[in-house]
PDB file of N, CA and C in Angstrom:
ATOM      1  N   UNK A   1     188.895 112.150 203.151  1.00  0.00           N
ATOM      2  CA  UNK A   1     190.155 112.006 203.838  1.00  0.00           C
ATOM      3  C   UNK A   1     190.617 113.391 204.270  1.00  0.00           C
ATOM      4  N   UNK A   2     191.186 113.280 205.591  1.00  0.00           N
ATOM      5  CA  UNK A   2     191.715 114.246 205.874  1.00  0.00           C
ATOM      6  C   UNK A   2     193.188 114.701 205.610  1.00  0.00           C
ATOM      7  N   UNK A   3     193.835 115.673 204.906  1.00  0.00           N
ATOM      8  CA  UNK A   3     195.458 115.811 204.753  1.00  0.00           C
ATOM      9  C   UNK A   3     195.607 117.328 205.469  1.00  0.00           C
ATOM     10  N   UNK A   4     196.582 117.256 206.383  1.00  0.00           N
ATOM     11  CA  UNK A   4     197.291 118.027 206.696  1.00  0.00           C
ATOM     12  C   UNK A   4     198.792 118.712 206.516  1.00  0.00           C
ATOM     13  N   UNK A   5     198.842 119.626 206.337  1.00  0.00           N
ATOM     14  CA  UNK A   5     200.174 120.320 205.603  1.00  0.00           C
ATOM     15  C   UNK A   5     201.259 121.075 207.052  1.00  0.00           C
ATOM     16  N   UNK A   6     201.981 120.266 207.330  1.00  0.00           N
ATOM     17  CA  UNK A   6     202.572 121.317 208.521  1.00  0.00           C
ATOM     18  C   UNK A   6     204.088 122.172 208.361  1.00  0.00           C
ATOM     19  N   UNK A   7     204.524 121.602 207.075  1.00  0.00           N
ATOM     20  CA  UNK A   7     205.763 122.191 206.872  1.00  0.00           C
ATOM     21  C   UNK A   7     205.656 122.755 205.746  1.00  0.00           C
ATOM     22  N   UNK A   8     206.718 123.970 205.685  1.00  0.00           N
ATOM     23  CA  UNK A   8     206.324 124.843 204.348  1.00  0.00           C
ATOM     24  C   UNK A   8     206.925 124.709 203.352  1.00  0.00           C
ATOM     25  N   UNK A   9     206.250 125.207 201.975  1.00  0.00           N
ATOM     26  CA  UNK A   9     206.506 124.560 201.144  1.00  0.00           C
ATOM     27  C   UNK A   9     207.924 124.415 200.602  1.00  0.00           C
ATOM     28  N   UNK A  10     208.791 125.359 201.188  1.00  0.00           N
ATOM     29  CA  UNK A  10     210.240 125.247 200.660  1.00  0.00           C
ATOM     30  C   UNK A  10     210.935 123.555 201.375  1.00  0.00           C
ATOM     31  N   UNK A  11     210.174 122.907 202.382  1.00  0.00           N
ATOM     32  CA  UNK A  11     210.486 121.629 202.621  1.00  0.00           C
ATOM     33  C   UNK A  11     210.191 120.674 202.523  1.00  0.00           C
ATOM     34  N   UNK A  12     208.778 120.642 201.231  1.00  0.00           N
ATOM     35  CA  UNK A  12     207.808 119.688 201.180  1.00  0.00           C
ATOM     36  C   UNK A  12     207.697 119.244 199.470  1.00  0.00           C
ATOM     37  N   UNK A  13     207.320 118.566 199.769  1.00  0.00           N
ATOM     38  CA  UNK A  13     206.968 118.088 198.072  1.00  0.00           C
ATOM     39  C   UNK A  13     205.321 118.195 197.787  1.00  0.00           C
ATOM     40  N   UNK A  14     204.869 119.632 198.250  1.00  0.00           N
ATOM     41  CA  UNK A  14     203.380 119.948 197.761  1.00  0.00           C
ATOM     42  C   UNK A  14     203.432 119.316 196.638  1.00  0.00           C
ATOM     43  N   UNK A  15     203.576 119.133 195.634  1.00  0.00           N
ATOM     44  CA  UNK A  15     203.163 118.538 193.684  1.00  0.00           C
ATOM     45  C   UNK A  15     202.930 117.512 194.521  1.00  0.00           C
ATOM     46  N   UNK A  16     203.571 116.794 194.713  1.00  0.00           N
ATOM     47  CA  UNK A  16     203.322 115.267 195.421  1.00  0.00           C
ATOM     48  C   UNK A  16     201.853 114.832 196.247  1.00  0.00           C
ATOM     49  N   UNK A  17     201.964 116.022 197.037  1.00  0.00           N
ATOM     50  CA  UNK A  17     200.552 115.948 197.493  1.00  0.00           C
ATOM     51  C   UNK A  17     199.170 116.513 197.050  1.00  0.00           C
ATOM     52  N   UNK A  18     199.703 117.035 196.463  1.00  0.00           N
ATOM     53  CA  UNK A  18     198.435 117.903 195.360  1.00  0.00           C
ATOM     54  C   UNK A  18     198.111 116.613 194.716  1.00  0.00           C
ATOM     55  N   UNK A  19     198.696 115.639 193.638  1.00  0.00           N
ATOM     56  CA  UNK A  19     198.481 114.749 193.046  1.00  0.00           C
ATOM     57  C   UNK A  19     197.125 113.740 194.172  1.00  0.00           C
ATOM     58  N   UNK A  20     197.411 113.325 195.159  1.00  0.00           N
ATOM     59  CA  UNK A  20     196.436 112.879 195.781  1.00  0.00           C
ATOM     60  C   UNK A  20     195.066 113.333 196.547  1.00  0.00           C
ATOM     61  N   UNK A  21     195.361 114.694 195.862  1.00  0.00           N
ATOM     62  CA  UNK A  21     193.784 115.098 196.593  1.00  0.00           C
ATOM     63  C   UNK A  21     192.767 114.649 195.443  1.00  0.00           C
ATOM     64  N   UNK A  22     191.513 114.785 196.083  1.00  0.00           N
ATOM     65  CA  UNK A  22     190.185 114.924 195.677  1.00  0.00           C
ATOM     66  C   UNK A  22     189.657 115.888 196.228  1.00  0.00           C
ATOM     67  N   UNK A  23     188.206 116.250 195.073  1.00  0.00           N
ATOM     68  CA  UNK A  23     187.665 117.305 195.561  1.00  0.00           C
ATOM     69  C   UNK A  23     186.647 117.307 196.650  1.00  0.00           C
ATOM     70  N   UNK A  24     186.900 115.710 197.346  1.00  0.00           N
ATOM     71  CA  UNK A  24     186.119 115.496 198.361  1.00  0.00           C
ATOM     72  C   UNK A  24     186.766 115.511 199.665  1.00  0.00           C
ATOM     73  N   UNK A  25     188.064 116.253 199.259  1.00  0.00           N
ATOM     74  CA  UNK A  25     188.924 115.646 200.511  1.00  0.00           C
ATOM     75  C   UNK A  25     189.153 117.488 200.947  1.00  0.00           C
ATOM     76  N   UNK A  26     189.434 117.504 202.478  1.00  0.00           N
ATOM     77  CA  UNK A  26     189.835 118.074 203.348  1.00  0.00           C
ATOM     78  C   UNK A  26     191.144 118.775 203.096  1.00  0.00           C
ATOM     79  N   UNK A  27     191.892 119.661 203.238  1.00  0.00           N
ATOM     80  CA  UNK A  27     192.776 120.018 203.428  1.00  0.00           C
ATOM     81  C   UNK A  27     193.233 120.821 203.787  1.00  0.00           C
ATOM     82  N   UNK A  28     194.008 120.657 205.450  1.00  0.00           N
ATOM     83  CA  UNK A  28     194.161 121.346 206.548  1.00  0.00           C
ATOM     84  C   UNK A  28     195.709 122.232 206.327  1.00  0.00           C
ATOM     85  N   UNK A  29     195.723 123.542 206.441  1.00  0.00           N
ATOM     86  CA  UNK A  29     197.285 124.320 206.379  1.00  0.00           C
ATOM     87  C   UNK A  29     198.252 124.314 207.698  1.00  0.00           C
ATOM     88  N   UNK A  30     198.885 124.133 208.256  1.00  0.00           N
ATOM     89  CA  UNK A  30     199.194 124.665 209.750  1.00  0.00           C
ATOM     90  C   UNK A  30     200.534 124.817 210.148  1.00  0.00           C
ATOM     91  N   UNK A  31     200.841 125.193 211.214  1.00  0.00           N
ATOM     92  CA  UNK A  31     202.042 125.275 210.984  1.00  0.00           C
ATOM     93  C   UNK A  31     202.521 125.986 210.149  1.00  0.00           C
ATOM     94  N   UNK A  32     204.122 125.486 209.548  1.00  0.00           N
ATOM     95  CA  UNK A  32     204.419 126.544 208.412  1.00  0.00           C
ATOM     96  C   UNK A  32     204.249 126.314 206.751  1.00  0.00           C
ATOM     97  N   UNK A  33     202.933 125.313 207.013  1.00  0.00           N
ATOM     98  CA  UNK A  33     202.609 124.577 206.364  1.00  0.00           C
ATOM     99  C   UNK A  33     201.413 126.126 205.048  1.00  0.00           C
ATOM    100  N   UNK A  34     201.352 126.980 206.281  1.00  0.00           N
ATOM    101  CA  UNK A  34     200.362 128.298 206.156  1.00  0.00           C
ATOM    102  C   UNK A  34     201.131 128.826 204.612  1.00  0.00           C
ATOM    103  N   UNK A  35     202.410 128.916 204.622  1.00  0.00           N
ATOM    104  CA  UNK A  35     202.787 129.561 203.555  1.00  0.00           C
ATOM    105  C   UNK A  35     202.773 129.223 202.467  1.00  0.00           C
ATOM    106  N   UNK A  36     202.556 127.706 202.121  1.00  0.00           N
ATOM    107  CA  UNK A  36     202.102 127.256 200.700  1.00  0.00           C
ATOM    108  C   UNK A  36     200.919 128.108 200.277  1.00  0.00           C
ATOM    109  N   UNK A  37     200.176 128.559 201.131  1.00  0.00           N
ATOM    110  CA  UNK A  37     198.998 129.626 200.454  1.00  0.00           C
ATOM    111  C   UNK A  37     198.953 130.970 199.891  1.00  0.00           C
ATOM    112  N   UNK A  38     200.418 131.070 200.450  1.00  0.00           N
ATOM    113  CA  UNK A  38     200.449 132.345 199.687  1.00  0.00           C
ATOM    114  C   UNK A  38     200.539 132.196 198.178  1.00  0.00           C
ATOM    115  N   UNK A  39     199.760 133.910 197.362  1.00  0.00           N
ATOM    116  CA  UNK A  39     199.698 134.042 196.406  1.00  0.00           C
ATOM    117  C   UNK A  39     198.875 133.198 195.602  1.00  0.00           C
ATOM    118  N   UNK A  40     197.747 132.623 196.055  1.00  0.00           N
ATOM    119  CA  UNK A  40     196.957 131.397 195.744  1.00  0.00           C
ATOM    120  C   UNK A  40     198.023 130.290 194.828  1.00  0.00           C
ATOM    121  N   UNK A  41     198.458 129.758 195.747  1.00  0.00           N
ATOM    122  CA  UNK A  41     199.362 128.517 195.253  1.00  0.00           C
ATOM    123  C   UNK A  41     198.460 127.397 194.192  1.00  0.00           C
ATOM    124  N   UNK A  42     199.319 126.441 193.865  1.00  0.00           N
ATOM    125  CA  UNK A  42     198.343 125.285 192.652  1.00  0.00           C
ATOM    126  C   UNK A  42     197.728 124.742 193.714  1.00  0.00           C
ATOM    127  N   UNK A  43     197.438 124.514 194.812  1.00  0.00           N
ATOM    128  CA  UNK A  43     196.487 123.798 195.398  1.00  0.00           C
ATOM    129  C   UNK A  43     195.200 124.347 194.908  1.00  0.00           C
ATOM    130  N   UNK A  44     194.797 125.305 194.415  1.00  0.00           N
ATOM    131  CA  UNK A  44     193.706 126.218 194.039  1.00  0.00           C
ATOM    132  C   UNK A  44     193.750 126.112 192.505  1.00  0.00           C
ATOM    133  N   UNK A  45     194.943 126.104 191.438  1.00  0.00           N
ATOM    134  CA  UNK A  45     195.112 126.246 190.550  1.00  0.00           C
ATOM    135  C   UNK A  45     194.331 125.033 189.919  1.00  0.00           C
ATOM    136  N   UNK A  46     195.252 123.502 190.340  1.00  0.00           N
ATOM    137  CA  UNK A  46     195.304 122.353 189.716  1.00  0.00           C
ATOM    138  C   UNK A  46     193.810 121.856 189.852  1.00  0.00           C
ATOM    139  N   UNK A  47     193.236 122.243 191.252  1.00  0.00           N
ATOM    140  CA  UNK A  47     192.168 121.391 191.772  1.00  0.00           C
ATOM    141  C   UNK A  47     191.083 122.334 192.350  1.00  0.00           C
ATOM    142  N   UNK A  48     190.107 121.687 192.145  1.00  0.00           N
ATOM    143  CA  UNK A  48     188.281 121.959 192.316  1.00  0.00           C
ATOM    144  C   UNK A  48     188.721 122.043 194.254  1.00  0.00           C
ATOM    145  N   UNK A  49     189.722 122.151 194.839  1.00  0.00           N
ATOM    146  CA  UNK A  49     189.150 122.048 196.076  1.00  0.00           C
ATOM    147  C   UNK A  49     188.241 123.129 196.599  1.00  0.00           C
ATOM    148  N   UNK A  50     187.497 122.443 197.451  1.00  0.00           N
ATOM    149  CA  UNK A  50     186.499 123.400 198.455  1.00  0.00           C
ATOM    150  C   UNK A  50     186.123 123.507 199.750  1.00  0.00           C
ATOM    151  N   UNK A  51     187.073 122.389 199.853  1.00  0.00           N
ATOM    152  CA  UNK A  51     187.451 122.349 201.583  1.00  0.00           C
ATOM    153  C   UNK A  51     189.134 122.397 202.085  1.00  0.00           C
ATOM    154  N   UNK A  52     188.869 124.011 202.163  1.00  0.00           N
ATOM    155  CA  UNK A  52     190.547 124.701 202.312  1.00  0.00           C
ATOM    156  C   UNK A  52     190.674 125.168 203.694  1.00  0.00           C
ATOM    157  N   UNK A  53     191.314 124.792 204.444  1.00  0.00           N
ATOM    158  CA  UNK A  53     191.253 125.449 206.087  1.00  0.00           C
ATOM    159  C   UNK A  53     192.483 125.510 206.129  1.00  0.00           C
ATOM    160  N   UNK A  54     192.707 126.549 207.253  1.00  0.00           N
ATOM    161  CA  UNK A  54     193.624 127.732 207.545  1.00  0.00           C
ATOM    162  C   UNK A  54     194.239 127.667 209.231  1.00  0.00           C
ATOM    163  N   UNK A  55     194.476 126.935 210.150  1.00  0.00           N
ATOM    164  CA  UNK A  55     194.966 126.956 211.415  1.00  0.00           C
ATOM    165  C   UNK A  55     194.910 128.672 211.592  1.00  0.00           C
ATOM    166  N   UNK A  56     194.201 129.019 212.245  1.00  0.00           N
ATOM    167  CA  UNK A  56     194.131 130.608 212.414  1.00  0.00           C
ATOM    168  C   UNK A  56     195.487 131.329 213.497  1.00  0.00           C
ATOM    169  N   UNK A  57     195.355 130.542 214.355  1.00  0.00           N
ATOM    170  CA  UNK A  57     196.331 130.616 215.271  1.00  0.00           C
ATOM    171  C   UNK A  57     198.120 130.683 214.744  1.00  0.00           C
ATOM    172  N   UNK A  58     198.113 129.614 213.686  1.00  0.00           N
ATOM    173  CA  UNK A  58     199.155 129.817 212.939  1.00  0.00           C
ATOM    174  C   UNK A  58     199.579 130.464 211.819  1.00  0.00           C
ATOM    175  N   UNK A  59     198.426 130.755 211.047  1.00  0.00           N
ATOM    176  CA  UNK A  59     198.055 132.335 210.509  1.00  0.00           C
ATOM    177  C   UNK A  59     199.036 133.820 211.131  1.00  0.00           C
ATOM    178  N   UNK A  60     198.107 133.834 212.603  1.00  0.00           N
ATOM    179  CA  UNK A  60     198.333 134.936 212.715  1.00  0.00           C
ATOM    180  C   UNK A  60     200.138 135.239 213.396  1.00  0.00           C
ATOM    181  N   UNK A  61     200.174 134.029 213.836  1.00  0.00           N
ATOM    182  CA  UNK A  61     201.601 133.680 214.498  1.00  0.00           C
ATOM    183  C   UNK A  61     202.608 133.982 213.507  1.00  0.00           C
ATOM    184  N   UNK A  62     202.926 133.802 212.249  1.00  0.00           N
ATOM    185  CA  UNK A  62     204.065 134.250 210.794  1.00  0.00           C
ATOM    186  C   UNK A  62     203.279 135.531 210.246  1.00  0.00           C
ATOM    187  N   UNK A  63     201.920 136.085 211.005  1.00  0.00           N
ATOM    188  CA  UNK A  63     202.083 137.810 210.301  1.00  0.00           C
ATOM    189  C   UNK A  63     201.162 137.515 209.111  1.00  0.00           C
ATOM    190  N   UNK A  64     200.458 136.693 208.743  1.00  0.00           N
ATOM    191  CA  UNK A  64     199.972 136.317 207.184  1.00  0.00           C
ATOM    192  C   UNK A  64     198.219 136.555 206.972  1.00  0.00           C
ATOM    193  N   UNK A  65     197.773 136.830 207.567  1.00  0.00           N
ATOM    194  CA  UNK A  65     196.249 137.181 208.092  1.00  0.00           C
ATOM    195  C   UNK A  65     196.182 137.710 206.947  1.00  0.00           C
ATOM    196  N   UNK A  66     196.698 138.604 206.552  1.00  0.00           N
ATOM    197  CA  UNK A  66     196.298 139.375 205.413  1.00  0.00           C
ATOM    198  C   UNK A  66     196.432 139.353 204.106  1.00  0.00           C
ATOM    199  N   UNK A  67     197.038 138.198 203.827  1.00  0.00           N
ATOM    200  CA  UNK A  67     197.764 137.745 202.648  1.00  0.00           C
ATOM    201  C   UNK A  67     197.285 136.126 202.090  1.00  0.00           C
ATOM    202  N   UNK A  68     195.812 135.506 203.016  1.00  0.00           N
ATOM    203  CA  UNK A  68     195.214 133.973 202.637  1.00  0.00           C
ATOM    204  C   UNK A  68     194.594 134.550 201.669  1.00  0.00           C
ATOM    205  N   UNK A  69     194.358 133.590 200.842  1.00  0.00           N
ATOM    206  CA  UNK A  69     193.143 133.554 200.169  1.00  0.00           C
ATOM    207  C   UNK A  69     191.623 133.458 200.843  1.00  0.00           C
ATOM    208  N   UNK A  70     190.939 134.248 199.944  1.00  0.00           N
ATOM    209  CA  UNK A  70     189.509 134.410 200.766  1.00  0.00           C
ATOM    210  C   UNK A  70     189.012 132.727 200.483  1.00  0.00           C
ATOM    211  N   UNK A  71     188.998 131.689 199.452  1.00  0.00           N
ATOM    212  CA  UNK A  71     188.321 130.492 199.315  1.00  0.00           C
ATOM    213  C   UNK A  71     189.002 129.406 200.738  1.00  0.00           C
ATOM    214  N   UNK A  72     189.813 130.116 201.024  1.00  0.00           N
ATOM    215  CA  UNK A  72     190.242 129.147 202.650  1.00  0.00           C
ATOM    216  C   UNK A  72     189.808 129.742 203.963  1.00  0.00           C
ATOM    217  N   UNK A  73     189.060 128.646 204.461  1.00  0.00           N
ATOM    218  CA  UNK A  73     188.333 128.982 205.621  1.00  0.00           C
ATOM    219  C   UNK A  73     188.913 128.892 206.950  1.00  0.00           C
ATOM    220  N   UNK A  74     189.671 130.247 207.652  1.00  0.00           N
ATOM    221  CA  UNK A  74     190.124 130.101 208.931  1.00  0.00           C
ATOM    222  C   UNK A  74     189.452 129.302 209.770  1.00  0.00           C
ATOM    223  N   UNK A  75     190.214 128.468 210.753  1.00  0.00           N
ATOM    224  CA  UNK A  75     189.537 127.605 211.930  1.00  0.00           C
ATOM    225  C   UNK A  75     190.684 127.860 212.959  1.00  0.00           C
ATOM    226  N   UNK A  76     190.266 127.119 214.168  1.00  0.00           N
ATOM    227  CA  UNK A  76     190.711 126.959 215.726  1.00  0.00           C
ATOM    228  C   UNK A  76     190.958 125.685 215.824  1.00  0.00           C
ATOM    229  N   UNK A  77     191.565 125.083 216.808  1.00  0.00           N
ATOM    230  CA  UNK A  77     192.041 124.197 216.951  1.00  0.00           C
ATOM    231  C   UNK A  77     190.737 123.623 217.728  1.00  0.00           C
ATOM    232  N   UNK A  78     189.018 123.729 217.931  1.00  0.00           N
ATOM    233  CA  UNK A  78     188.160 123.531 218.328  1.00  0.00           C
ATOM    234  C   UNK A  78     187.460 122.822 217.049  1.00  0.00           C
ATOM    235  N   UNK A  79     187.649 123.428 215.955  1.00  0.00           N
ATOM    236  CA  UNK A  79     187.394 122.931 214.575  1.00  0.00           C
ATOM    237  C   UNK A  79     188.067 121.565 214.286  1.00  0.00           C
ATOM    238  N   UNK A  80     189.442 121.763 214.279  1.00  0.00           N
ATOM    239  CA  UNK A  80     190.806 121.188 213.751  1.00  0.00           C
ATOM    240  C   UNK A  80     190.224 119.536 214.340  1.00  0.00           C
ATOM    241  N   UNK A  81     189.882 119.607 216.419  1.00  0.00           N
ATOM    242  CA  UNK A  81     189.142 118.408 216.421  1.00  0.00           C
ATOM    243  C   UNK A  81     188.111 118.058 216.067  1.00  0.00           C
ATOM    244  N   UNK A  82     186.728 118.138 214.915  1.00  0.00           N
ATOM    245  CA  UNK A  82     186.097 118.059 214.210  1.00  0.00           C
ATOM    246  C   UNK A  82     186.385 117.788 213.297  1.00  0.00           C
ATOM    247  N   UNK A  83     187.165 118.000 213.027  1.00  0.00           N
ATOM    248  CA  UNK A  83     187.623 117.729 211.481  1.00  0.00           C
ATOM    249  C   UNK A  83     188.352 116.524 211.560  1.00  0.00           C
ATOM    250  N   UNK A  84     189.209 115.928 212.605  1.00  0.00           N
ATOM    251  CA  UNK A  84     189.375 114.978 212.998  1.00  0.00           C
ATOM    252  C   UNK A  84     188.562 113.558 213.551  1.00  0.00           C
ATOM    253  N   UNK A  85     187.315 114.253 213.777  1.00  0.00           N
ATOM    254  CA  UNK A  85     186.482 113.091 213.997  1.00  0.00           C
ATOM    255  C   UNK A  85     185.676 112.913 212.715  1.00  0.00           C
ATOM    256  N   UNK A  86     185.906 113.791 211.966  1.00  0.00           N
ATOM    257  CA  UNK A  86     184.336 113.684 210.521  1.00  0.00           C
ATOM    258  C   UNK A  86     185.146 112.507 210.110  1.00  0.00           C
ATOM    259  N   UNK A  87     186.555 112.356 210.017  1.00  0.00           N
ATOM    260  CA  UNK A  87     187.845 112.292 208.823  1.00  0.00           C
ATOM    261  C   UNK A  87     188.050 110.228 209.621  1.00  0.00           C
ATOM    262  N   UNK A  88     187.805 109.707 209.353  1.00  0.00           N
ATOM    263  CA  UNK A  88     188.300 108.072 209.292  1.00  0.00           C
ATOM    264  C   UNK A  88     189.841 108.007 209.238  1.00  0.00           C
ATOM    265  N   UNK A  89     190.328 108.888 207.905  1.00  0.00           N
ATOM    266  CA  UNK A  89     191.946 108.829 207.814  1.00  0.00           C
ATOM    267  C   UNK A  89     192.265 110.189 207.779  1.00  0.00           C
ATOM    268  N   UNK A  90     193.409 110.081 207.935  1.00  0.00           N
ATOM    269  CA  UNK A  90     194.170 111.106 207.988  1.00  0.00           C
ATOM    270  C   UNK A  90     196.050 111.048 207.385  1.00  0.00           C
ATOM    271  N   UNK A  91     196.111 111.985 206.702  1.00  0.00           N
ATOM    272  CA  UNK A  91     197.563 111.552 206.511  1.00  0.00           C
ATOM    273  C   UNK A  91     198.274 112.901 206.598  1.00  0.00           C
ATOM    274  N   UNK A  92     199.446 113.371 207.086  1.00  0.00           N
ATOM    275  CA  UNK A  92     200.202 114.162 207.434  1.00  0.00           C
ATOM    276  C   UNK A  92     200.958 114.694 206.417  1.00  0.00           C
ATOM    277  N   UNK A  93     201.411 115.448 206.161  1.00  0.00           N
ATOM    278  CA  UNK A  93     202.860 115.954 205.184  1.00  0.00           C
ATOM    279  C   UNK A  93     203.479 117.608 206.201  1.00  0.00           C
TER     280      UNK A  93
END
């Protein structure tokens, strides 16, 4: 499954969504969704994930390039549709 994060975490109920990942599942940052990564957040803590992507574009747009974690893999919005076609579902936050 694919989950995407677009709002940041001061407006989101990340715990909430952390609870439904697997370590088979996808999980896309974007938006200002980018700043839950700072400081390697519990998305890294709680869970085995290994598919961590990074909207690069929105990265570099809030100044933060330098401050991801190296286990999250920057992408393009060339990716972003790939990742959309691997993915059957998808759910938003």
């Amino acid at each position: 499954m694919l989950y995407t994060l677009s709002r940041s975490p001061y407006r989101t109920d990340c715990l909430a969504l952390s609870h439904f990942l697997s370590k088979d599942d996808d999980l896309l940052f974007m938006q200002d969704g980018v700043i839950a990564l700072l400081n390697k957040s519990y998305f890294f803590k709680c869970h085995e994930l290994t598919n961590v992507f990074i909207l690069e574009e929105d990265l570099m747009a809030r100044g933060l390039q330098f401050f991801m974690p190296k286990e999250a893999r920057r992408i393009n919005y060339q990716d972003f549709v790939q990742l959309t076609i691997k993915h059957k579902q998808h759910i938003a936050w």
